[in-house]
Protein backbone atom coordinates (compact mmCIF):
# COMPACT_ATOMS: atom_id res chain seq x y z
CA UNK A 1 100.61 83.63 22.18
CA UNK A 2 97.97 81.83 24.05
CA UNK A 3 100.15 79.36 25.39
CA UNK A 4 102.42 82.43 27.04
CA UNK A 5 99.30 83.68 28.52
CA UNK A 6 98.29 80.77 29.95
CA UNK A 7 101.87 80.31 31.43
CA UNK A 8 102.30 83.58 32.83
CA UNK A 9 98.45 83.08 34.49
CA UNK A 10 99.43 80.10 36.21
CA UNK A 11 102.87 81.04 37.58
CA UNK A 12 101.21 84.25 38.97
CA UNK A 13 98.68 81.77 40.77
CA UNK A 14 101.50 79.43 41.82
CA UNK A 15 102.96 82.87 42.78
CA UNK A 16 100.21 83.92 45.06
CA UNK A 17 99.55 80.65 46.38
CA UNK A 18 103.16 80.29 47.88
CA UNK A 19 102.66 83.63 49.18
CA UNK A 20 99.51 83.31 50.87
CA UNK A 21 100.84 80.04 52.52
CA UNK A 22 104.38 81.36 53.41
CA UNK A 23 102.53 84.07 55.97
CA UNK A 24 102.96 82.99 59.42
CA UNK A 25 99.57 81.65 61.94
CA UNK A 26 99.15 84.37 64.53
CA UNK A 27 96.33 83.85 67.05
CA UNK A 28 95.73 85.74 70.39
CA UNK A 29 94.98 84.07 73.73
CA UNK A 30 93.47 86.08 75.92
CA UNK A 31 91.93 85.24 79.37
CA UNK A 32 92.12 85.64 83.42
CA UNK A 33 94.48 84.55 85.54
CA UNK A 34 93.01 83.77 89.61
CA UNK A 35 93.97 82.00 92.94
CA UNK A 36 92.29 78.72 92.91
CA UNK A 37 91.35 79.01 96.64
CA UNK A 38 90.54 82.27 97.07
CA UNK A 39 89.03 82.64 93.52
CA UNK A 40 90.62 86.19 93.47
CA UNK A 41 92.33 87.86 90.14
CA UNK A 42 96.08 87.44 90.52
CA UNK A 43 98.29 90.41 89.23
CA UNK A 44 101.86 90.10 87.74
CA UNK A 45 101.78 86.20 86.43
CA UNK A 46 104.23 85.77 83.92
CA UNK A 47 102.77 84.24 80.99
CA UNK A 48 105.71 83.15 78.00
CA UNK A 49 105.09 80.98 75.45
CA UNK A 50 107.17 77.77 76.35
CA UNK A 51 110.99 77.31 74.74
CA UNK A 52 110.73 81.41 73.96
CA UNK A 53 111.48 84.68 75.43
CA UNK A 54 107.91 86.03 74.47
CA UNK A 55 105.73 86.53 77.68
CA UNK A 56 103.72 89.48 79.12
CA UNK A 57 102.53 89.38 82.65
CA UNK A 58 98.99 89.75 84.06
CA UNK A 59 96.85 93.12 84.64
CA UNK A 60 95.95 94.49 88.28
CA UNK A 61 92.29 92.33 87.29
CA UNK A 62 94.21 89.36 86.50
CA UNK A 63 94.00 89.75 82.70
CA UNK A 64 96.37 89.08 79.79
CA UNK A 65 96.76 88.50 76.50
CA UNK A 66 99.71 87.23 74.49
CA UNK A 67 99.98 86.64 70.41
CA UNK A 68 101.00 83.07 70.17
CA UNK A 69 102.50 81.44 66.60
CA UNK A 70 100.39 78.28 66.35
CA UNK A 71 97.95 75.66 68.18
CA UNK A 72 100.89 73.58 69.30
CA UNK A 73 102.16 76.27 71.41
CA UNK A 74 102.31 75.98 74.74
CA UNK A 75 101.20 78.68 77.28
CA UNK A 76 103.67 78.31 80.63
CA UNK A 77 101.87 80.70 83.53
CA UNK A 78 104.33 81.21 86.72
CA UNK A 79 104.23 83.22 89.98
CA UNK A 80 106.34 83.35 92.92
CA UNK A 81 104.79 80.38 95.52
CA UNK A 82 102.82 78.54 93.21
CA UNK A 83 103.24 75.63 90.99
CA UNK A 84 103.43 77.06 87.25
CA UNK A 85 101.14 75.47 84.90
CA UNK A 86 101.99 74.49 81.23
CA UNK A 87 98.81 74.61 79.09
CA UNK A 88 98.48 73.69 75.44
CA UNK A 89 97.16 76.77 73.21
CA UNK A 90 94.86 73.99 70.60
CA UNK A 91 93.47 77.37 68.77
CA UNK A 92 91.50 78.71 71.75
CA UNK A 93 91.77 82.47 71.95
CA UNK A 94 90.30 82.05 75.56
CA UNK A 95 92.04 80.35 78.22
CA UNK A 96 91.47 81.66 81.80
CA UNK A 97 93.89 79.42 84.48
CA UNK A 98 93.30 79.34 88.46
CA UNK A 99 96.46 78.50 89.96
């Protein structure tokens, strides 16, 4: 009867283990998109994480924030006359860009 118990108390740790492990890394990156010249906020860059369809574009004050899937994601910030910029996530949950 002991033995069972034991069992049963380690397959419900193996159990909750595989769980816990099998949730997916979800960090957001927040920061402020501005005009490397001018210094002033820039409204309407498209931010997408690179090789998806998941973007959101920046605030009137140059603002965004996106929910990226993990540190090796890469952060690809465009706008109509400028050269994008492709900039590796690496866990930071800040990452303001002048462009």
């Amino acid at each position: 009867m002991m033995i069972k118990y034991i069992v049963l108390t380690f397959l419900l740790f193996i159990n909750c283990i595989s769980h816990l492990s099998a949730q997916s890394y979800k960090l957001y990156v927040s920061g402020i998109v501005t005009d490397a010249q001018s210094k002033e906020p820039m409204p309407g860059v498209e931010v997408i994480i690179k090789g998806t369809s998941t973007g959101t574009l920046t605030q009137i004050n140059g603002s965004y924030t996106i929910e990226v899937n993990s540190d090796s994601d890469y952060l690809v910030f465009s706008y109509l006359g400028y050269a994008s910029q492709v900039i590796l996530v690496e866990g930071r949950s800040q990452i303001n860009v002048e462009m």
